[in-house]
Protein backbone atom coordinates (compact mmCIF):
# COMPACT_ATOMS: atom_id res chain seq x y z
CA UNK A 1 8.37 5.77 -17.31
CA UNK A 2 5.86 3.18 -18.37
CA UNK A 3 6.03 4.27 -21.98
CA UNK A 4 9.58 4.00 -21.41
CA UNK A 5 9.68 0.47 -20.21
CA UNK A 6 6.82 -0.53 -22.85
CA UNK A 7 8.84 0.64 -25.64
CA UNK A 8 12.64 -1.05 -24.27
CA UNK A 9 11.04 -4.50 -24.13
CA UNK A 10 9.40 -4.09 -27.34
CA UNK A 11 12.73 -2.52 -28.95
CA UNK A 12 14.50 -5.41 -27.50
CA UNK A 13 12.17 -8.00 -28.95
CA UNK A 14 11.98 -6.38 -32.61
CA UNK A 15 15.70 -6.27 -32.55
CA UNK A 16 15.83 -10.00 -31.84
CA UNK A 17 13.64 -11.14 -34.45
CA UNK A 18 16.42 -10.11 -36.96
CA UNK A 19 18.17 -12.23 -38.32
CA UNK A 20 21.77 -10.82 -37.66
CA UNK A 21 20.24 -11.66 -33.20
CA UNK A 22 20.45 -15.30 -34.05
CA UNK A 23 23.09 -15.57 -32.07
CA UNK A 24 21.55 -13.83 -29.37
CA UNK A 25 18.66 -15.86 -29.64
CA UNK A 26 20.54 -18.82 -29.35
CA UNK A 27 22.47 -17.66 -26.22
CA UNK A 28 18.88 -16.17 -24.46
CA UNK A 29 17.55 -19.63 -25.21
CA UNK A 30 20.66 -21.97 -23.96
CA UNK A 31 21.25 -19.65 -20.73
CA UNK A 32 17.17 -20.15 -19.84
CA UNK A 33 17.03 -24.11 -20.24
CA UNK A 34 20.02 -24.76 -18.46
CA UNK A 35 19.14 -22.58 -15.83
CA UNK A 36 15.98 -24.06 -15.43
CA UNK A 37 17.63 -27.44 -15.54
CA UNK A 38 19.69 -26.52 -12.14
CA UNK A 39 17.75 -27.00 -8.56
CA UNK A 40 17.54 -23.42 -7.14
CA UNK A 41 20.62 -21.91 -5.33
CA UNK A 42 19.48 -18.43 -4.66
CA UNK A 43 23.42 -17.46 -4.66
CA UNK A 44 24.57 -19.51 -7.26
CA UNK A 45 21.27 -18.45 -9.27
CA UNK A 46 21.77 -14.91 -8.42
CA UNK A 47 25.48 -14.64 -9.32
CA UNK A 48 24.71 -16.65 -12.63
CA UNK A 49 21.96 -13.99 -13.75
CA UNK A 50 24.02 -11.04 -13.08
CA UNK A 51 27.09 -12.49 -15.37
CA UNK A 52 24.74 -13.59 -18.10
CA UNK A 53 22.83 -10.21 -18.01
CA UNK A 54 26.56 -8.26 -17.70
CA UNK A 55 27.92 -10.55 -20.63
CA UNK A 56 24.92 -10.18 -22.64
CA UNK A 57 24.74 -6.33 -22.40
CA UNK A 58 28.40 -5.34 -23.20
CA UNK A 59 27.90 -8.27 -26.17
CA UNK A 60 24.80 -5.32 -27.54
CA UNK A 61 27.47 -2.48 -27.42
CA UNK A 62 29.44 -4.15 -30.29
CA UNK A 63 26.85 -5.46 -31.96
CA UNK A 64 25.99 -3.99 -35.46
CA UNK A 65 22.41 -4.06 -34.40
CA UNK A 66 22.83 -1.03 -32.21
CA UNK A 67 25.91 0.77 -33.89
CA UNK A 68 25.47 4.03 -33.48
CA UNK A 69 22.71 3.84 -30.48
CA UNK A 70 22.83 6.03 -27.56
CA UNK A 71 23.27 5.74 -24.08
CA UNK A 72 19.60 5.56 -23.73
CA UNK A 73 18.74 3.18 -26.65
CA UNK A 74 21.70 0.72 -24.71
CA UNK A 75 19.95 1.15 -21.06
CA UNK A 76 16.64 0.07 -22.70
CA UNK A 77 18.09 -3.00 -24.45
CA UNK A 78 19.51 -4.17 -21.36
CA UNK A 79 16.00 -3.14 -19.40
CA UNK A 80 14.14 -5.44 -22.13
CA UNK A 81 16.62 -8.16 -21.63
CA UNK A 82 15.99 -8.05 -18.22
CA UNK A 83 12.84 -8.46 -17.69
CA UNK A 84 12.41 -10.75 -21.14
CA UNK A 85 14.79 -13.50 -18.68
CA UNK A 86 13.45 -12.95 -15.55
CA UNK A 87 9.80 -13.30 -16.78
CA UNK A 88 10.75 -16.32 -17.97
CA UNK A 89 12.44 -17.72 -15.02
CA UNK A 90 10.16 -16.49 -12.70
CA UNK A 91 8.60 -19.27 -11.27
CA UNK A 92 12.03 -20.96 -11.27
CA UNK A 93 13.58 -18.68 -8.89
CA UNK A 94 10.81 -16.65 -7.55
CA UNK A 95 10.12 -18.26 -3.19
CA UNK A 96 12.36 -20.91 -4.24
CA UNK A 97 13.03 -22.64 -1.12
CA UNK A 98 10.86 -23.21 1.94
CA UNK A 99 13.15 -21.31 4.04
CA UNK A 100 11.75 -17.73 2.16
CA UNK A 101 8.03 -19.26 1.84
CA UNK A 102 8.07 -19.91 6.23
CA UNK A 103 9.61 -16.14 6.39
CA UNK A 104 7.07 -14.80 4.35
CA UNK A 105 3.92 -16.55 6.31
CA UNK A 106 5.61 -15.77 9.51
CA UNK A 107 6.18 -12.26 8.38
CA UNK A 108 2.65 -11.78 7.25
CA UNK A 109 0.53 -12.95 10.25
CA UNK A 110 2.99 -10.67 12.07
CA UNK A 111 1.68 -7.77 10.41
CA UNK A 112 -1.90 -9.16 10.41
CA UNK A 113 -1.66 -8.83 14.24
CA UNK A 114 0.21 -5.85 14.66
CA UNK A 115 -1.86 -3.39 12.01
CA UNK A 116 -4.94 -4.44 14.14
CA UNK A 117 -3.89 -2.21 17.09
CA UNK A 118 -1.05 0.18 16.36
CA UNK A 119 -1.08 3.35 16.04
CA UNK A 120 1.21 6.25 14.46
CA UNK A 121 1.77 7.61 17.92
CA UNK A 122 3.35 4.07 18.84
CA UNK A 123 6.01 4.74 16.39
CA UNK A 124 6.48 8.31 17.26
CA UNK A 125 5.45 9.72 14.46
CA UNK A 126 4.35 13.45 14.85
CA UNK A 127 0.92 14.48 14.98
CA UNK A 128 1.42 16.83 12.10
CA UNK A 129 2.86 13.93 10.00
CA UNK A 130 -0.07 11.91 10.14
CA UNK A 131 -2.22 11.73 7.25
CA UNK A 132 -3.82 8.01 7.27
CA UNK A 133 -6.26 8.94 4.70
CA UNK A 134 -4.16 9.88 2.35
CA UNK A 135 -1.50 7.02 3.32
CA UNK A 136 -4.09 4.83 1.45
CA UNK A 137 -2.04 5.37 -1.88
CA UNK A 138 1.01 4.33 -1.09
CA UNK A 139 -0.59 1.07 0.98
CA UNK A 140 -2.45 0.64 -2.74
CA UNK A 141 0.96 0.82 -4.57
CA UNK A 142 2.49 -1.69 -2.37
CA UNK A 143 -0.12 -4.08 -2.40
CA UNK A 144 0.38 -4.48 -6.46
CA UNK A 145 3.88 -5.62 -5.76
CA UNK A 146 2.77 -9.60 -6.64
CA UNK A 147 1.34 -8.42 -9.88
CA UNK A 148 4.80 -7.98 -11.53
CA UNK A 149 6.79 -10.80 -12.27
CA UNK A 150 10.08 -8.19 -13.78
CA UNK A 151 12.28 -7.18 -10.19
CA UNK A 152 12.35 -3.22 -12.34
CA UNK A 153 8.45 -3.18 -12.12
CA UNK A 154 8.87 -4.61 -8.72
CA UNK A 155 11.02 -2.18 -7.21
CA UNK A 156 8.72 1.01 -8.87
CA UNK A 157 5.59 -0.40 -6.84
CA UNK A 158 7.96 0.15 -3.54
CA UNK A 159 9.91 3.77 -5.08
CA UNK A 160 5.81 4.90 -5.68
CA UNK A 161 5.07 4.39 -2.37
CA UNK A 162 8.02 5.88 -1.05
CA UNK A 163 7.35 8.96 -3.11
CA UNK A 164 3.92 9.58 -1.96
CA UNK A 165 5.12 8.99 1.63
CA UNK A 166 8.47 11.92 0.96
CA UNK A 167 5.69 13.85 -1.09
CA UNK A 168 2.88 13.91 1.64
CA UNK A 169 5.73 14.71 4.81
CA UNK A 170 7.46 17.57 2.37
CA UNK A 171 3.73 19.10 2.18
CA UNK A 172 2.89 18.58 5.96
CA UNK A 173 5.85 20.20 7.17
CA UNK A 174 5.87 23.49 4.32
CA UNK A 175 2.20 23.66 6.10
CA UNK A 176 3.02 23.45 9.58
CA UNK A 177 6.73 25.50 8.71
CA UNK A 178 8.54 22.47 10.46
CA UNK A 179 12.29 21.47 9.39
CA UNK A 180 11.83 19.45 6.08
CA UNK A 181 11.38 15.65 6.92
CA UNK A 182 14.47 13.46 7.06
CA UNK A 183 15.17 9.93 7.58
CA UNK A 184 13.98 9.96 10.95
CA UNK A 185 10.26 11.38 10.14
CA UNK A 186 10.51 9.09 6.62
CA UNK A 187 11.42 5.83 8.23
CA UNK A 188 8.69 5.60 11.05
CA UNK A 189 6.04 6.22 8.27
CA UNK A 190 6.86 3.67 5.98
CA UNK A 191 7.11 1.20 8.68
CA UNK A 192 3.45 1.87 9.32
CA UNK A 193 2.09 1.98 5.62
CA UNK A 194 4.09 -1.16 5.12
CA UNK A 195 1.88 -3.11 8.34
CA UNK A 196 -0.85 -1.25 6.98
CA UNK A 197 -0.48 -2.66 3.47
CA UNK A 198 0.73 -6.17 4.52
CA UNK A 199 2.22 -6.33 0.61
CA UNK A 200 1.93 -10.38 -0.21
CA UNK A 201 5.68 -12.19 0.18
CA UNK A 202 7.02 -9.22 0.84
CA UNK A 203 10.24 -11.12 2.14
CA UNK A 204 10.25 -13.31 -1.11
CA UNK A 205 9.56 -9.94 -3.24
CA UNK A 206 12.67 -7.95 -1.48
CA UNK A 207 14.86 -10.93 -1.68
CA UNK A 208 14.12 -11.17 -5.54
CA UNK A 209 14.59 -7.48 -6.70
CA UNK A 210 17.67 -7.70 -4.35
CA UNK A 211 19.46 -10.98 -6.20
CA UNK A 212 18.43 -9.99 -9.91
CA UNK A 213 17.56 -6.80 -10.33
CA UNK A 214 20.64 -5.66 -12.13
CA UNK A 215 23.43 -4.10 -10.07
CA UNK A 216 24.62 -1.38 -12.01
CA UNK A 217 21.09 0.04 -11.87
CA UNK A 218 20.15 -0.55 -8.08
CA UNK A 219 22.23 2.89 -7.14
CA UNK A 220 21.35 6.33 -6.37
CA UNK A 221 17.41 7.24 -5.47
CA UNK A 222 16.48 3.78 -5.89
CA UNK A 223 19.09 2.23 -3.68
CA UNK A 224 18.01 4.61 -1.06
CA UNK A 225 14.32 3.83 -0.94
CA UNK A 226 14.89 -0.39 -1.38
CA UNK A 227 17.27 -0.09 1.70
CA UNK A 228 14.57 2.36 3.48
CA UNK A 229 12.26 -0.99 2.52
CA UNK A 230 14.63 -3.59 3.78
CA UNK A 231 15.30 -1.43 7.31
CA UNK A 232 11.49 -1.54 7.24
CA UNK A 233 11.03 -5.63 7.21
CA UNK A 234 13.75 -5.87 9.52
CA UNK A 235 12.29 -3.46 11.85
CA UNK A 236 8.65 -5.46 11.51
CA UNK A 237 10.00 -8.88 11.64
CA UNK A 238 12.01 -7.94 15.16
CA UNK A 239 8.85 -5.81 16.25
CA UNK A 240 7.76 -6.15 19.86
CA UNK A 241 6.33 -4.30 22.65
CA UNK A 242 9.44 -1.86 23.55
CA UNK A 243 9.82 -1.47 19.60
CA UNK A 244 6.12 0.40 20.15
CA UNK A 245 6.67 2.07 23.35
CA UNK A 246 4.44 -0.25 24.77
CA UNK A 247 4.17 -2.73 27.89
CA UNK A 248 4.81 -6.15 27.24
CA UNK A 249 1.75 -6.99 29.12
CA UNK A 250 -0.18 -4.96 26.76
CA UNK A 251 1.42 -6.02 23.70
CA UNK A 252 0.99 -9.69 24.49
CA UNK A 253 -2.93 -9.41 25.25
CA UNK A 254 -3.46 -6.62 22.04
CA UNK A 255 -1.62 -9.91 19.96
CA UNK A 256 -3.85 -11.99 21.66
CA UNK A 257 -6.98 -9.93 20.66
CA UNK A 258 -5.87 -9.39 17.36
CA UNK A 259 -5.46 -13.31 16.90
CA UNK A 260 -9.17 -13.71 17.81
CA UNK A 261 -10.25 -11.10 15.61
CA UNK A 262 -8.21 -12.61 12.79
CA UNK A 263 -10.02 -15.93 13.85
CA UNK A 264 -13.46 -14.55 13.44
CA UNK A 265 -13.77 -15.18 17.14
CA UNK A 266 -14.10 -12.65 20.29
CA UNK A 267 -13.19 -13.65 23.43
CA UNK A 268 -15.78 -13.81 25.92
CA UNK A 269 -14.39 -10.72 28.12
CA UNK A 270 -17.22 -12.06 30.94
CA UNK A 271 -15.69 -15.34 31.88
CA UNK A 272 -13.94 -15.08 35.05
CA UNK A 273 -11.33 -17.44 34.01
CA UNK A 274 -11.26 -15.32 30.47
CA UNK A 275 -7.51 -13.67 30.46
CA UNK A 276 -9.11 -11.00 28.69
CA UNK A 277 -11.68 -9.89 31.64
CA UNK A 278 -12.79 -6.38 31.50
CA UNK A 279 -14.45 -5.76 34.63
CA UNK A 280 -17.67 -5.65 32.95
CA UNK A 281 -16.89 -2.84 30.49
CA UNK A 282 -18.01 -4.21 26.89
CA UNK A 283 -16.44 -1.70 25.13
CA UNK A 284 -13.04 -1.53 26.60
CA UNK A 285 -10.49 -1.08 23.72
CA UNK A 286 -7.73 -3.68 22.61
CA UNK A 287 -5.06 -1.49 24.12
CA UNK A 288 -5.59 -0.22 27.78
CA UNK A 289 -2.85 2.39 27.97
CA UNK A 290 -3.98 5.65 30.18
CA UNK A 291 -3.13 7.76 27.23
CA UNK A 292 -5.79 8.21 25.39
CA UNK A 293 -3.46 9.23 22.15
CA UNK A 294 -2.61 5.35 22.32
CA UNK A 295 -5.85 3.47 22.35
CA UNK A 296 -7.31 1.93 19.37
CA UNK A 297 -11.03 2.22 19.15
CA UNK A 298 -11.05 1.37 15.54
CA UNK A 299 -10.06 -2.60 16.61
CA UNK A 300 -12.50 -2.50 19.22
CA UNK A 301 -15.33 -1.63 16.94
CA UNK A 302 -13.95 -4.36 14.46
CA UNK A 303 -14.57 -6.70 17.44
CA UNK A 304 -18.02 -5.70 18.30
CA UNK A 305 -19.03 -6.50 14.90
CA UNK A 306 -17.83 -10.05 15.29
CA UNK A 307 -19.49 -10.80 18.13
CA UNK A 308 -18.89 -14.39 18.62
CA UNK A 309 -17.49 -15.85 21.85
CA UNK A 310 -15.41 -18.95 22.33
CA UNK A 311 -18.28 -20.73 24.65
CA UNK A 312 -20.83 -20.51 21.07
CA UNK A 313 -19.30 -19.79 17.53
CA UNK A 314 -22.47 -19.78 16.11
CA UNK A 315 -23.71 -16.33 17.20
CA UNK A 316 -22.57 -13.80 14.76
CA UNK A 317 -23.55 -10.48 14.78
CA UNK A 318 -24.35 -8.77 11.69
CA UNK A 319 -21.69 -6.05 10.63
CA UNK A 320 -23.13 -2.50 10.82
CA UNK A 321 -23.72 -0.97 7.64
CA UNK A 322 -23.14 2.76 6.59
CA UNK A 323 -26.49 3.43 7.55
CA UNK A 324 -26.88 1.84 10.72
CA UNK A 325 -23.16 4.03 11.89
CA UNK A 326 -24.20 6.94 10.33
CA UNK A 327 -27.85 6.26 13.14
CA UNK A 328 -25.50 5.38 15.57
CA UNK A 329 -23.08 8.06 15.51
CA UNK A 330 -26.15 10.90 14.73
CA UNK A 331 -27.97 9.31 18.16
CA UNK A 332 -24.58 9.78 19.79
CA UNK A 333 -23.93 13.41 19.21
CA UNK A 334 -27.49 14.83 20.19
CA UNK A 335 -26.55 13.07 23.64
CA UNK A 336 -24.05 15.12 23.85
CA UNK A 337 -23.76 17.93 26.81
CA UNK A 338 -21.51 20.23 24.53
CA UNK A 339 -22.16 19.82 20.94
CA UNK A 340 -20.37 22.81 20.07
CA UNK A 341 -16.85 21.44 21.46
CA UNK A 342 -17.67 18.47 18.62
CA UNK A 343 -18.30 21.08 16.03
CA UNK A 344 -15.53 22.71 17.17
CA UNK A 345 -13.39 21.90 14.18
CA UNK A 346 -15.68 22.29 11.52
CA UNK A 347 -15.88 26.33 11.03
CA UNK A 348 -18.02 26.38 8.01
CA UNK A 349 -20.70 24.06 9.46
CA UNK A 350 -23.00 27.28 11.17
CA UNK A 351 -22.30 29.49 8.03
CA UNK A 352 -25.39 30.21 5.77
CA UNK A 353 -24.63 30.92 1.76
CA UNK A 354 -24.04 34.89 2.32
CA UNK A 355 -21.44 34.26 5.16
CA UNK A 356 -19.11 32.52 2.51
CA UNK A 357 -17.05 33.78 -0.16
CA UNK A 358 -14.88 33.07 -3.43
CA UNK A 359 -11.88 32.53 -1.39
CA UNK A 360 -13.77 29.36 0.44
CA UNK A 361 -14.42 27.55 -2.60
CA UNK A 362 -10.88 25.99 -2.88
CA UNK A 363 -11.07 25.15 0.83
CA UNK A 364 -14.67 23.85 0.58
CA UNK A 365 -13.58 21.62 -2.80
CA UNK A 366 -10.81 20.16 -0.68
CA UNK A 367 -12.31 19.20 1.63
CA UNK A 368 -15.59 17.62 -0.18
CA UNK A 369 -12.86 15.49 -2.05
CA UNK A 370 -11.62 14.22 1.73
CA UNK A 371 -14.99 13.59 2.47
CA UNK A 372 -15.83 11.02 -0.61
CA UNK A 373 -12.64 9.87 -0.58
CA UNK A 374 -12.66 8.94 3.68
CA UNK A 375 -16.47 7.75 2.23
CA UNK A 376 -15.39 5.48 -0.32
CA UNK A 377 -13.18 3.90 1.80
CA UNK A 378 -15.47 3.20 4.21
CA UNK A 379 -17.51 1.63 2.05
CA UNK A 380 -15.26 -0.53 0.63
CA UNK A 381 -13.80 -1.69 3.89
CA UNK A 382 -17.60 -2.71 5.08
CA UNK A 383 -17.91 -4.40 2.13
CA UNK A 384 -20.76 -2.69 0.34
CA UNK A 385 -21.32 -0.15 -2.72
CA UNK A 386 -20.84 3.40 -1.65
CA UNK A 387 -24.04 4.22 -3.69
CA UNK A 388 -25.77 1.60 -2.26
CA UNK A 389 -27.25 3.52 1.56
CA UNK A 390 -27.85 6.65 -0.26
CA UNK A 391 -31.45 7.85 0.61
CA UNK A 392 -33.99 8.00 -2.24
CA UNK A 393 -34.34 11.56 -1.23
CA UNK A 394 -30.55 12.89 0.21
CA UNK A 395 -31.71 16.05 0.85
CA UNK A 396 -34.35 15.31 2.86
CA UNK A 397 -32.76 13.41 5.06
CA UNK A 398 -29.61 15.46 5.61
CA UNK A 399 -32.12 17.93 6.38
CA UNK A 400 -33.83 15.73 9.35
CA UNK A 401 -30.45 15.40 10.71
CA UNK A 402 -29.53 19.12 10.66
CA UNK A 403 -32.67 20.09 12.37
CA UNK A 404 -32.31 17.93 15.07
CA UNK A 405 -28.73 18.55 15.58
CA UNK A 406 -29.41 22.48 15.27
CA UNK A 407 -32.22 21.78 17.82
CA UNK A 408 -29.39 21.02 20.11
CA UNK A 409 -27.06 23.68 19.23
CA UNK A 410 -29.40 26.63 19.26
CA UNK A 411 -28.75 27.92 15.67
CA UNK A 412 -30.26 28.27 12.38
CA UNK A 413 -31.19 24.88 10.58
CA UNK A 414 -31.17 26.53 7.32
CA UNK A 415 -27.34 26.86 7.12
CA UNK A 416 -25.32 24.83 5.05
CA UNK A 417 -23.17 21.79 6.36
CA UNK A 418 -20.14 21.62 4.11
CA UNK A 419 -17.37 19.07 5.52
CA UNK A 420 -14.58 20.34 6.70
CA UNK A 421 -12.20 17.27 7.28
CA UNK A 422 -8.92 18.53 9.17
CA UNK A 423 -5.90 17.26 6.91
CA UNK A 424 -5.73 19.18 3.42
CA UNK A 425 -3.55 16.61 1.75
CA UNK A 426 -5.82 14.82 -0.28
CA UNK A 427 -4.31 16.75 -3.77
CA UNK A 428 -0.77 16.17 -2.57
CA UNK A 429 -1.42 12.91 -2.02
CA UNK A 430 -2.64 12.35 -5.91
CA UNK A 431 1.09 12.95 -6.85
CA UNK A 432 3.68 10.33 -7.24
CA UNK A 433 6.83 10.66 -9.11
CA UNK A 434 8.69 8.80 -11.52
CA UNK A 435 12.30 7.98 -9.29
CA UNK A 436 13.71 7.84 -12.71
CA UNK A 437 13.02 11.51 -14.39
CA UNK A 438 11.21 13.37 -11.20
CA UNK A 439 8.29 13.91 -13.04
CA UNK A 440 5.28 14.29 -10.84
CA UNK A 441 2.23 12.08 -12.15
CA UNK A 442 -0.31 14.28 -11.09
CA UNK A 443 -3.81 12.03 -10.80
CA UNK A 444 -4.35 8.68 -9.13
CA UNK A 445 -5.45 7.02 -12.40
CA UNK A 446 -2.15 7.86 -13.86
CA UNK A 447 -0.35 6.64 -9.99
CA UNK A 448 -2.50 3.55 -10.35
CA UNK A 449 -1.14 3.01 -14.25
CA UNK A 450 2.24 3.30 -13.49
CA UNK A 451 2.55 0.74 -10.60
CA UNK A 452 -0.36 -1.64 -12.64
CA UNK A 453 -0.99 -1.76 -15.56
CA UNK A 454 -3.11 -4.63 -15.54
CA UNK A 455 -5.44 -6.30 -12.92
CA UNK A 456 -3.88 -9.41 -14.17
CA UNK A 457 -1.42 -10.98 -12.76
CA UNK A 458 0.95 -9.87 -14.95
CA UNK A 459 1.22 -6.79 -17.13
CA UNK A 460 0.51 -7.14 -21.10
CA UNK A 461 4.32 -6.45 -21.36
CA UNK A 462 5.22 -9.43 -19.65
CA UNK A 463 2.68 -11.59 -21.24
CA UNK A 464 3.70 -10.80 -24.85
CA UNK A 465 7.33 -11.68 -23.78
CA UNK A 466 6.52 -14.92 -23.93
CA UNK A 467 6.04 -15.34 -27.28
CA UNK A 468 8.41 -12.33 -28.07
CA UNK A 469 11.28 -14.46 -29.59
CA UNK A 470 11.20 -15.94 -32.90
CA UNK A 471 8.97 -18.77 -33.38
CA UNK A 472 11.72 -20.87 -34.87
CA UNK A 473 14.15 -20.13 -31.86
CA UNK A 474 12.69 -22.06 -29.06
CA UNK A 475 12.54 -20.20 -25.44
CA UNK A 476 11.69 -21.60 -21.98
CA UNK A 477 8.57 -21.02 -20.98
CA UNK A 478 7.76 -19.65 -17.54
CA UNK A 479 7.75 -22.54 -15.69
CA UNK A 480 11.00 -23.54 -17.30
CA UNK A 481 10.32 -26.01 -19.80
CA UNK A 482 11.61 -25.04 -23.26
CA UNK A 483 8.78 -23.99 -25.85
């Protein structure tokens, strides 16, 4: 698909530096300066970009230029065309009034809050659904919606997500031999990548693929996942405790919470006059639900690494590294009275090298990729290299920590601790799908290169649209001014 799109703009482009596209030229050049001369109307602006684009297409059919053309070669003209205008109008039409820019803050802080403490259970979303680690990709390909200025390249950051969301519920419910997923398992889970993700503008961005991406081609498997997107924003925007299956009392105070994380700030839970008062328990989480299934420890350890009450701002606590949890967590489990309930889940973490065989290695491999892939992210979301609290000598000190652990347990410290994390997902995951041929794009470099191609702000497609016109034919620049 992106060799597809790379090749329609520049197919479009050569054709128009031909002399028998003067005309066209002229007509691309008129319809871009007087648009930009008109204050923005997002209906009048929409309506006027979806004629010219309509006009200027069937205008191509009869056109010497592509006599004899197929279907195909037409779609891609009109695809170049596309995103040739719309690149350069951009900043013209693009969060044009203040009305969209106020939705899009208000939307944003409201899923700054809410990812703090929810949870997939909140949202009902079955336990054999669930695969947060591997939900990471389609957060990623959401987030790179603000690199594309084009609504086409817009709308394939949200139909990539989408995919790897259908992909990874297809997989968990072959696995578990549930009823294939539907709209009701599909719906729940984009909701929560999409609070996850917190995409930038995300209003502004579905208002703009919805106003000029072109009609005719906003149908089928498309339409379906941009209105699965726009049920999504409504859903989040209107979100509040009985939305969650939650108390309003508890959603109120977890909002509250969240807004002092968000602050830097943590309330000082041992003021008497403090609405947040715990009773004296330091580590009480941000939800207090009695089911455990719907506490959030996660937020809770955000907020004991920001440490800093409301009384004196100026005592911050350093944030735990790698190290320091991996200490903590180590020092946790030998306290424990049953350390082989914790282990329960782990079956290959008492075997010794003759207890395993061929048919383990796939399993083992699976779940070693989990392991650096739940690592890495870890890292990254504390801020530091994942090479960088690696012992000089990793052996050795995986070693100290298996002896004392075995201590505990009463085996042998001389077998082998290979992770076994519990979902298996992590290959499914690394497959998205191009909505327009079904292909499956089996790696994340190649997922990552067809929502991005550039960690610019705009891919080198777009960029060389700007000059893409004859010289001698003046077009308006991005911010509308003719060049």
């Amino acid at each position: 698909m992106e060799n597809a799109d790379v090749l329609g703009l520049q197919d479009f482009l050569e054709r128009m530096r031909q002399p028998a596209a003067a005309d066209f030229v002229k007509a691309i050049k008129s319809f871009i300066v007087s648009f930009s001369n008109n204050g923005p109307d997002p209906d009048r602006d929409s309506a006027a970009v979806q004629d010219f684009l309509a006009n200027m297409e069937a205008a191509f059919q009869a056109h010497p230029l592509w006599s004899g053309c197929s279907e195909d070669e037409l779609e891609s003209a009109g695809e170049g065309l596309e995103k040739y205008v719309m690149t350069k109008l951009f900043a013209r039409v693009f969060a044009s009034i203040p009305d969209d820019v106020k939705l899009d803050d208000q939307l944003s802080e409201k899923m700054a809050l809410v990812q703090q403490f929810i949870r997939p259970e909140n949202l009902d979303i079955k336990p054999a659904f669930q695969n947060e680690p591997s939900w990471l990709l389609a957060q990623k390909g959401l987030q790179k919606i603000n690199t594309h200025k084009a609504p086409r390249d817009k709308l394939i950051c949200i139909l990539n997500c989408c995919k790897v969301i259908g992909n990874l519920l297809l997989n968990a419910s072959l696995a578990s031999k549930d009823n294939p997923p539907g709209a009701d398992e599909f719906l729940p889970v984009l909701i929560y990548v999409t609070l996850k993700a917190n995409p930038p503008q995300l209003h502004s961005n579905l208002l703009y693929i919805q106003r000029f991406r072109r009609q005719s081609r906003l149908v089928g498997e498309a339409s379906y996942y941009f209105t699965n997107m726009l049920s999504a924003e409504a859903f989040i925007s209107n979100i509040d405790a009985k939305a969650i299956s939650m108390e309003e009392t508890e959603f109120e105070r977890n909002m509250e919470f969240a807004r002092a994380l968000l602050s830097g700030l943590s309330v000082d839970t041992q003021d008497p006059n403090s609405p947040y008062q715990n009773h004296g328990d330091k580590n009480k989480t941000l939800s207090d639900n009695k089911d455990p299934a719907l506490r959030t420890p996660t937020s809770s350890t955000k907020l004991e690494s920001k440490k800093v009450t409301f009384a004196d701002e100026s005592l911050i606590t350093k944030v735990p590294s790698l190290s320091d949890l991996e200490n903590k967590g180590a020092s946790m489990i030998i306290k424990e009275d049953k350390l082989n309930d914790v282990f329960r889940e782990f079956p290959y973490l008492f075997s010794s090298v003759g207890d395993l065989t061929v048919g383990d290695v796939e399993d083992l491999l699976n779940n070693y990729k989990q392991l650096v892939f739940k690592y890495a992210c870890l890292s990254k979301g504390l801020g530091v290299s994942s090479t960088s609290h690696l012992p000089s000598n990793p052996q050795n000190n995986a070693q100290d920590h298996a002896e004392t652990l075995f201590k505990g347990l009463d085996v042998s410290s001389s077998s082998h601790l290979p992770s076994n994390l519990q979902n298996n997902a992590q290959d499914h995951a690394e497959t998205a799908i191009d909505y327009s041929g079904g292909r499956p794009v089996a790696s994340n470099d190649k997922f990552e290169k067809f929502t991005d191609r550039s960690e610019d702000n705009s891919d080198p497609e777009e960029r060389k649209s700007d000059s893409g016109l004859p010289q001698d034919e003046a077009v308006a620049s991005e911010d509308g001014a003719p060049s």
